[in-house]
Protein backbone atom coordinates (compact mmCIF):
# COMPACT_ATOMS: atom_id res chain seq x y z
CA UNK A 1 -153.88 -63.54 88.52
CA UNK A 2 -150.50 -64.02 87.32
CA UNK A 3 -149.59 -62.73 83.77
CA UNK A 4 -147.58 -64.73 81.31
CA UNK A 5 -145.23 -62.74 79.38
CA UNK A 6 -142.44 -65.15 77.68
CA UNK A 7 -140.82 -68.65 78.21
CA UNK A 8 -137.64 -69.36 79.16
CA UNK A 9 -135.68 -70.88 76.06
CA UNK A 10 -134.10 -74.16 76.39
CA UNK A 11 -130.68 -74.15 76.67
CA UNK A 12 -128.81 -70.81 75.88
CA UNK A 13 -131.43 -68.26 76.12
CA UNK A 14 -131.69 -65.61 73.40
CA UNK A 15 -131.28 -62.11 74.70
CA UNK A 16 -134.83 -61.09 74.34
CA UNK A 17 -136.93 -57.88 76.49
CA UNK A 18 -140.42 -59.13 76.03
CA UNK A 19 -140.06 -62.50 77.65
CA UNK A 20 -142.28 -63.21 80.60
CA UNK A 21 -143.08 -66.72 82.97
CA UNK A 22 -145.21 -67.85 85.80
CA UNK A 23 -144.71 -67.82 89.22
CA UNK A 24 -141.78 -68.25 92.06
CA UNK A 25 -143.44 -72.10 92.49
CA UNK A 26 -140.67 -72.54 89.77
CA UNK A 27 -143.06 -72.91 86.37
CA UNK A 28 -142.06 -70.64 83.78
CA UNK A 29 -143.31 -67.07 84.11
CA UNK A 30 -142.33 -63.58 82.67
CA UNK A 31 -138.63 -62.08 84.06
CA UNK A 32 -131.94 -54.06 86.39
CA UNK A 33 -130.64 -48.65 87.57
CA UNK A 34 -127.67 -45.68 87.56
CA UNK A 35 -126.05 -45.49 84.94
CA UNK A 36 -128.37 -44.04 82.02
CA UNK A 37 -127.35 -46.39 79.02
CA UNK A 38 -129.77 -49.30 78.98
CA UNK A 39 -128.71 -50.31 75.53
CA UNK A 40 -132.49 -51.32 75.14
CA UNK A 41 -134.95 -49.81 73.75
CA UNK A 42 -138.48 -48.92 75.10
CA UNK A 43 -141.03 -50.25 73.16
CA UNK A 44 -143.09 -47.72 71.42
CA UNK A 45 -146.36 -47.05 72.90
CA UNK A 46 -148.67 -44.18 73.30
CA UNK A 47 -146.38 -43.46 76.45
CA UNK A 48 -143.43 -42.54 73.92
CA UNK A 49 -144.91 -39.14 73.30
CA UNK A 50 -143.52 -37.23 76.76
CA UNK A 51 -143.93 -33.97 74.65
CA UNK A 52 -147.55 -34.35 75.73
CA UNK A 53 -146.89 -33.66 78.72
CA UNK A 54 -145.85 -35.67 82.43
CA UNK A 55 -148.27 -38.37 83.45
CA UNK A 56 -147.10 -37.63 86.67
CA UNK A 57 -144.12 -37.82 89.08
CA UNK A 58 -143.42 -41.71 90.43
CA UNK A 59 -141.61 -42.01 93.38
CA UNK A 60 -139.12 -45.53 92.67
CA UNK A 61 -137.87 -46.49 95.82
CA UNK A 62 -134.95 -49.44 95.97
CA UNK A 63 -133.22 -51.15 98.79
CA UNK A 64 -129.85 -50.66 98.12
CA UNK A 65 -127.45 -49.38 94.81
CA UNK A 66 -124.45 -51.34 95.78
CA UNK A 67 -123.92 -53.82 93.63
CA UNK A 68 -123.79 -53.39 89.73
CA UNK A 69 -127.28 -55.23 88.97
CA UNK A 70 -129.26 -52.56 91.38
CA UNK A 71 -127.18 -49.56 89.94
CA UNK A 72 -128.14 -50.60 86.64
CA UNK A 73 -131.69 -51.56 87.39
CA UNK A 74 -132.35 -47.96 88.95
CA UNK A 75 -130.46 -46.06 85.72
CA UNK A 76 -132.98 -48.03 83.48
CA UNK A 77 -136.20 -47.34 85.53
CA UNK A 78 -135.29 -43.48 85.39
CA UNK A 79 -134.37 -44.17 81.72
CA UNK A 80 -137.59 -45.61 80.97
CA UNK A 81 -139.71 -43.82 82.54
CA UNK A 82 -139.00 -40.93 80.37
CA UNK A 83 -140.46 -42.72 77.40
CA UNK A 84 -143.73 -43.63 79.67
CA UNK A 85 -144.20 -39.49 80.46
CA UNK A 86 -143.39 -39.72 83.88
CA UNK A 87 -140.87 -37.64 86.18
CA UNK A 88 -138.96 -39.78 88.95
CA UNK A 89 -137.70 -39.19 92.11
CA UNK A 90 -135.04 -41.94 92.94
CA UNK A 91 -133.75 -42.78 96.32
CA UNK A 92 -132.09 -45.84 97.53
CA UNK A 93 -132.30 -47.29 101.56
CA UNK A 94 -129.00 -48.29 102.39
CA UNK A 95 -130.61 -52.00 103.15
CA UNK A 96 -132.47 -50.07 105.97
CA UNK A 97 -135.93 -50.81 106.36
CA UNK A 98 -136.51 -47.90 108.49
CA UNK A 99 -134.82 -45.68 105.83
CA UNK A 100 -137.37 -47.22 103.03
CA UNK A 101 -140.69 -46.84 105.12
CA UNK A 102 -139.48 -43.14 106.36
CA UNK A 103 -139.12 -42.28 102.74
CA UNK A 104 -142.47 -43.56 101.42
CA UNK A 105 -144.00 -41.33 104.46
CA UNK A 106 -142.02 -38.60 103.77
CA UNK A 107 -143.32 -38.74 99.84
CA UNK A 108 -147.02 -39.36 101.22
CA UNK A 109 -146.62 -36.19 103.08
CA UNK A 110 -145.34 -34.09 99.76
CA UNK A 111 -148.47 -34.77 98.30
CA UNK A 112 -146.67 -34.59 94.42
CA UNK A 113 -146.72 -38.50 93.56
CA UNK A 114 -148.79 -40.34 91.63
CA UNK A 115 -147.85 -43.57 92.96
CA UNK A 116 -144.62 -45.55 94.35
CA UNK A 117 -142.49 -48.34 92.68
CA UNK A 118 -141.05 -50.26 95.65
CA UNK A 119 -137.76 -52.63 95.74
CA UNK A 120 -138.35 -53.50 99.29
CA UNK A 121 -135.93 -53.73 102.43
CA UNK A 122 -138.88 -56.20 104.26
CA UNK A 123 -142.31 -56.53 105.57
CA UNK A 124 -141.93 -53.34 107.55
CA UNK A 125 -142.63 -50.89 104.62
CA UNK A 126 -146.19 -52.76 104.24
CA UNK A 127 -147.29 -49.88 106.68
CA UNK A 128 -146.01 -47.51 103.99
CA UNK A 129 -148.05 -49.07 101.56
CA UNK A 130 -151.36 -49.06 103.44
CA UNK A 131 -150.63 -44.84 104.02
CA UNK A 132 -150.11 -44.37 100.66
CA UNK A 133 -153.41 -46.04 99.38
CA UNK A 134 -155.63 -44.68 101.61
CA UNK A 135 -153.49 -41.51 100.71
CA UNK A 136 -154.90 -42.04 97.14
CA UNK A 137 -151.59 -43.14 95.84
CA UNK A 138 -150.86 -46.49 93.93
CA UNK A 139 -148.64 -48.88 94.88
CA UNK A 140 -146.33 -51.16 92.60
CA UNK A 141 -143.49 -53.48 93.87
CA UNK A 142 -140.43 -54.15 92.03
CA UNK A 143 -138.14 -56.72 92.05
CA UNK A 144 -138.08 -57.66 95.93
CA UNK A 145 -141.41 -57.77 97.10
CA UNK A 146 -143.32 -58.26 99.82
CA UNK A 147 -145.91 -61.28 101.54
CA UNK A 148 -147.91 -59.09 102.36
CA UNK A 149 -149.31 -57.38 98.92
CA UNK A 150 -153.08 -56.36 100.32
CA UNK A 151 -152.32 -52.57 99.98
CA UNK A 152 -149.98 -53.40 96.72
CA UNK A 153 -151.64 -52.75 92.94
CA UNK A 154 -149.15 -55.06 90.98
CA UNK A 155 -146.00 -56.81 91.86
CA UNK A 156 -143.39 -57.35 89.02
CA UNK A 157 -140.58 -59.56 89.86
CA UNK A 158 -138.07 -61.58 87.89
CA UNK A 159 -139.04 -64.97 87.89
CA UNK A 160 -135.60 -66.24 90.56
CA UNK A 161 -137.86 -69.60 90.82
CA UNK A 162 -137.05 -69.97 86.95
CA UNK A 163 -133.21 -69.56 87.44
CA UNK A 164 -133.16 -72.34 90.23
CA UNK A 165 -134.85 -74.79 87.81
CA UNK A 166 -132.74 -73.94 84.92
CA UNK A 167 -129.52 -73.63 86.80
CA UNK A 168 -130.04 -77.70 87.56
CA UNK A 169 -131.78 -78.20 84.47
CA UNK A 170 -128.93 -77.40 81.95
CA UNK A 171 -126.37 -78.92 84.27
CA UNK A 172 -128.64 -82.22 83.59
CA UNK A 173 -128.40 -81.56 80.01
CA UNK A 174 -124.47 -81.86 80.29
CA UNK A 175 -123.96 -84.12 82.62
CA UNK A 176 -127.20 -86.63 82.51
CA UNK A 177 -129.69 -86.73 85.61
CA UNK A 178 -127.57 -89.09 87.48
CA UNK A 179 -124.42 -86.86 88.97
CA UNK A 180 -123.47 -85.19 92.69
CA UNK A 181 -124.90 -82.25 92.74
CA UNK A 182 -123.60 -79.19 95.56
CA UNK A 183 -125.96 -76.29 96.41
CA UNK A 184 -125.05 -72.80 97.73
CA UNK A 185 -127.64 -70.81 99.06
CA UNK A 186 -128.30 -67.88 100.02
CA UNK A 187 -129.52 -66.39 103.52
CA UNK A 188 -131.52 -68.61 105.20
CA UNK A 189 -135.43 -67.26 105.19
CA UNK A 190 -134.28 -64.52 102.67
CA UNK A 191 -137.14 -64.09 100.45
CA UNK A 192 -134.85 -64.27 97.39
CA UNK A 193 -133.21 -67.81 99.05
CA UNK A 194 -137.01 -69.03 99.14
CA UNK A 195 -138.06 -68.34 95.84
CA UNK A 196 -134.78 -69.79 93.90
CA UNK A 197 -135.13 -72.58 96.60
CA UNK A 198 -138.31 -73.43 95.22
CA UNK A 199 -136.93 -73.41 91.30
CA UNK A 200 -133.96 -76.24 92.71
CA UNK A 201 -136.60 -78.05 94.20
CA UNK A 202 -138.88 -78.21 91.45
CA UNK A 203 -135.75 -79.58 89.33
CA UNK A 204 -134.16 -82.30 92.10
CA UNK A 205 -137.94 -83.63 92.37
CA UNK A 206 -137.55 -84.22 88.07
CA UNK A 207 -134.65 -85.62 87.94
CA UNK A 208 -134.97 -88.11 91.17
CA UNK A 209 -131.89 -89.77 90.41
CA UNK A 210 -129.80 -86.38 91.06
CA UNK A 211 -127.52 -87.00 94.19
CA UNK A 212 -127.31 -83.49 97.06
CA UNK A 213 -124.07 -84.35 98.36
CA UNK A 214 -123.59 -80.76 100.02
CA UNK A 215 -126.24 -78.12 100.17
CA UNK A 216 -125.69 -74.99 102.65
CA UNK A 217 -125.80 -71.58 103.26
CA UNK A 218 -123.46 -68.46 101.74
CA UNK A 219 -125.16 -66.03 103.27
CA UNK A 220 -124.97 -64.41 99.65
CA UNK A 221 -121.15 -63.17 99.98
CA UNK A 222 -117.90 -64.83 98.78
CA UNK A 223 -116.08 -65.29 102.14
CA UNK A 224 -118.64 -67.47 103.92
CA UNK A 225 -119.09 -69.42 100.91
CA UNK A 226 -115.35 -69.95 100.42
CA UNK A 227 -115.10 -71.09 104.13
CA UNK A 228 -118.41 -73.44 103.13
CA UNK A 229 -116.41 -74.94 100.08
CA UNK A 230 -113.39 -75.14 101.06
CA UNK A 231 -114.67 -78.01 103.83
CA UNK A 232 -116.64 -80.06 101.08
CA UNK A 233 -113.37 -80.16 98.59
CA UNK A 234 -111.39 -81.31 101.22
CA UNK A 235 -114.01 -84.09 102.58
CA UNK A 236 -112.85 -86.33 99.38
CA UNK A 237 -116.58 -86.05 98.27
CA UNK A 238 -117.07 -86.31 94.31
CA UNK A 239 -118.99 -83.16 93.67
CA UNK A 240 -119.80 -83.08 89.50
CA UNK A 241 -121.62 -79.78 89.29
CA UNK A 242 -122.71 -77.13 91.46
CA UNK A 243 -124.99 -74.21 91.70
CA UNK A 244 -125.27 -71.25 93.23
CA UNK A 245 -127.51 -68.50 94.30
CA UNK A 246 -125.48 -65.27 93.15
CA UNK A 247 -122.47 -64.35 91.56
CA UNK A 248 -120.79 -62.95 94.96
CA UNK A 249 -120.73 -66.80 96.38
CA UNK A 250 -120.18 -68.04 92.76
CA UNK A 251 -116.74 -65.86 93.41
CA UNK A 252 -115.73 -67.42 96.31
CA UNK A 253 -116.74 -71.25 95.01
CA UNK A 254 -114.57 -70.76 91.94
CA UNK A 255 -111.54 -69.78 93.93
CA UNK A 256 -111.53 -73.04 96.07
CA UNK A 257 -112.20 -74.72 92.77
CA UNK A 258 -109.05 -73.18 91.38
CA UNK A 259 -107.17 -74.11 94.80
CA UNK A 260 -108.28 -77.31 93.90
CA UNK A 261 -107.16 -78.01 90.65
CA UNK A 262 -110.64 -78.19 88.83
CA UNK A 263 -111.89 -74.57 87.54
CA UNK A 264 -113.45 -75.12 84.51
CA UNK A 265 -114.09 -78.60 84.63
CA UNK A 266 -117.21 -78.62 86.79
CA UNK A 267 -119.75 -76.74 85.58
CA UNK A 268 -121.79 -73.41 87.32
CA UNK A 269 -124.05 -71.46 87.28
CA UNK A 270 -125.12 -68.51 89.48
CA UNK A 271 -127.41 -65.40 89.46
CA UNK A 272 -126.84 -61.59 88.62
CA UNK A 273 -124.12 -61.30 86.11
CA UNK A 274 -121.44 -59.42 87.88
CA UNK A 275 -118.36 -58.31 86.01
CA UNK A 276 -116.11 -60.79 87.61
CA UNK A 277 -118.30 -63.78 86.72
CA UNK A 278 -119.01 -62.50 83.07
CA UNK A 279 -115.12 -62.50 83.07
CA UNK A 280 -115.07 -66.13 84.11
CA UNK A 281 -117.57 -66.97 81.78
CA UNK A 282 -115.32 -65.54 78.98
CA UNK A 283 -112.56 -67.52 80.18
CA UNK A 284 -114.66 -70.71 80.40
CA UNK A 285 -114.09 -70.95 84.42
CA UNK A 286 -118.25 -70.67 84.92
CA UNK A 287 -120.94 -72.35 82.50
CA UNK A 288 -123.21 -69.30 83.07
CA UNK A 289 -125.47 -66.35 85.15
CA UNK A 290 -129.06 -65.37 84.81
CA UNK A 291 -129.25 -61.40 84.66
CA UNK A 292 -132.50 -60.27 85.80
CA UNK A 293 -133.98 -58.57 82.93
CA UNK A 294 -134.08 -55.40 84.33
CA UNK A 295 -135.69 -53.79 81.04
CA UNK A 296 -138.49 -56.28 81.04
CA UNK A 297 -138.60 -55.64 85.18
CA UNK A 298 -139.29 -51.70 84.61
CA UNK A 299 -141.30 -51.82 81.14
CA UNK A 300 -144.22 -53.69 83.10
CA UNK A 301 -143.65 -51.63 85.84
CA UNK A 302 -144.15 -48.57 83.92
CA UNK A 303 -147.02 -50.25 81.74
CA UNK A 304 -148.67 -50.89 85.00
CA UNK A 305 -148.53 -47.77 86.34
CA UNK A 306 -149.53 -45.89 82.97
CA UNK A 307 -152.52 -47.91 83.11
CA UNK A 308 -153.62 -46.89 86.57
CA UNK A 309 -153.18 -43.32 85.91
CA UNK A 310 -155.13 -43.75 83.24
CA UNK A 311 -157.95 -45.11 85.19
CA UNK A 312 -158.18 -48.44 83.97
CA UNK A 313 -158.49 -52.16 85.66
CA UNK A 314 -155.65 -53.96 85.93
CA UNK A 315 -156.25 -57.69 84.53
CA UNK A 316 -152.97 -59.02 86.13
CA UNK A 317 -151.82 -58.00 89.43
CA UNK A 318 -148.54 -60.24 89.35
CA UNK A 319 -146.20 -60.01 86.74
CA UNK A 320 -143.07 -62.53 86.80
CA UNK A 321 -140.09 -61.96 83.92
CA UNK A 322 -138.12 -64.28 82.70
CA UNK A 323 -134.75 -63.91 83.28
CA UNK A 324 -131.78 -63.97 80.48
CA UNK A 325 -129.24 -66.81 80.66
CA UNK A 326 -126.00 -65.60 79.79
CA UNK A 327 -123.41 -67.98 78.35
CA UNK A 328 -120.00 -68.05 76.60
CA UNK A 329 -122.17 -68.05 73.53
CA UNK A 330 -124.00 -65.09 73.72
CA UNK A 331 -122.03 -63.01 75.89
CA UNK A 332 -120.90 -60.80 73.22
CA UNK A 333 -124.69 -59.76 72.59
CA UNK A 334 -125.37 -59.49 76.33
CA UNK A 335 -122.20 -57.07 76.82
CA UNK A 336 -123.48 -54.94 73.69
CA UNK A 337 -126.75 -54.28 74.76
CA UNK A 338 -126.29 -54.22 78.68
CA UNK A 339 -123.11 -51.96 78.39
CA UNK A 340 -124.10 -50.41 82.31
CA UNK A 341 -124.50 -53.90 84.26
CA UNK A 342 -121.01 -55.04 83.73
């Protein structure tokens, strides 16, 4: 069962922690970890009082740290936790999913965790998973998850299905539904690529009258999607918005754009809110990036988890967050309160 936390606002989202959706089918659901200032606050539950002692030690696992999003994301899960009376132990995987599974065994084997919060490298580390239950350990995924979730309590995610459909959505509310519309994605089969996938498909399938006039891969960094591009600009094509899947390809887009003559006069919008594309926000070169709530992401975690140590029944075992739009508008706000994710 899927819990609904908050809606997606129309239009410029407001910067808000409790908000919550549906699903990666692309309906709105519910929605980032090293740098110790999450400019948000925790909300206050019985979980505040750590003077009563640890609930436990939590072992948060995550793919990689090496891109400002993850850093951040990891900072506010250690953070956070503090205010739920747990310890952490924080390790990252290098993007190795032999790394991740060897360090969920190697926690298994210390026999000191309550349970593990997983951003997961892939499938493999479902073997993990099924050790550490029958280890009497619970199991929460965060973030990147996995298909599949048969040894996994809860998974809490960011709703990237909601970004897709909003991404097209707001370009329809500047442009009308009848423009050329290009489409960067991300890796092909990447479970991230899939699940935003599904968000621009839910949109293009509203607004029938939407024209694809280039849709391809970026394989998630700026060269390849520079090279990708740079051959639709020159093909003469009219191309009136376009959207991509992060803010590394976004990078690369907006620098054939400028080559072309037209930054800032098409608009974008991308995922993650890297420094670079918060500066082209600023400066009016990109309409806008979805950050992926990485408060909201760890609260439920930590909710979740408090909850199972506490021996009760979970009602919800999938728990999507809404992401947070971030605009010319309200980027101000967003750099005030997410001071480590830029």
């Amino acid at each position: 069962m899927k819990k609904l936390l908050a809606v997606l606002l129309a239009g410029t989202m407001i910067l808000s922690l409790a908000a919550c959706g549906k699903s990666s089918t692309g309906e709105t659901k519910a929605p980032a970890a090293d740098t110790g200032e999450t400019g948000d606050e925790a909300p206050q539950t019985e979980a505040d009082d750590a003077s009563a002692g640890s609930k436990g030690k939590i072992l948060f696992l995550q793919t990689h740290n090496n891109n400002s999003f993850m850093a951040y994301m990891g900072e506010v899960f250690v953070e956070t936790a503090k205010n739920y009376g747990f310890e952490v132990d924080h390790l990252t995987a290098g993007s190795d999913e032999a790394v991740q599974l060897s360090q969920i065994e190697q926690g298994i084997a210390s026999e000191q965790y309550v349970g593990i919060v997983c951003d997961c490298t892939g499938e493999g580390v479902t073997q993990g998973f099924k050790e550490a239950k029958e280890a009497g350990m619970y199991v929460l995924t965060l973030h990147e998850g996995v298909q599949d979730n048969s040894n996994v309590d809860c998974v809490i995610a960011c709703s990237l299905a909601e970004t897709g459909y909003e991404a097209i959505r707001l370009e329809v509310e500047e442009l009308g539904d009848s423009f050329n519309l290009a489409i960067v994605n991300g890796s092909e089969g990447h479970g991230a690529t899939v699940a935003i996938r599904q968000g621009y498909d839910k949109a293009l399938e509203e607004f029938p009258n939407l024209k694809v006039v280039f849709d391809g891969a970026g394989n998630w960094n700026a060269e390849e999607a520079m090279a990708l591009t740079e051959s639709w600009f020159s093909s003469g094509e009219k191309i009136d918005g376009i959207v991509c899947m992060n803010d590394g390809m976004a990078t690369g887009v907006r620098q054939v754009m400028k080559d072309n003559g037209v930054l800032g006069t098409i608009p974008i919008y991308s995922n993650d809110c890297e420094e670079d594309t918060l500066k082209a926000v600023e400066a009016g070169e990109q309409s806008g990036s979805f950050d992926m709530n990485a408060q909201a992401q760890c609260d439920a975690a930590l909710e979740v988890m408090q909850k199972l140590v506490a021996g009760e029944t979970l009602e919800e075992t999938e728990i999507y967050v809404a992401p947070l739009l971030v605009t010319k508008e309200n980027l101000e706000e967003y750099r005030s309160t997410h001071a480590g994710n830029y």
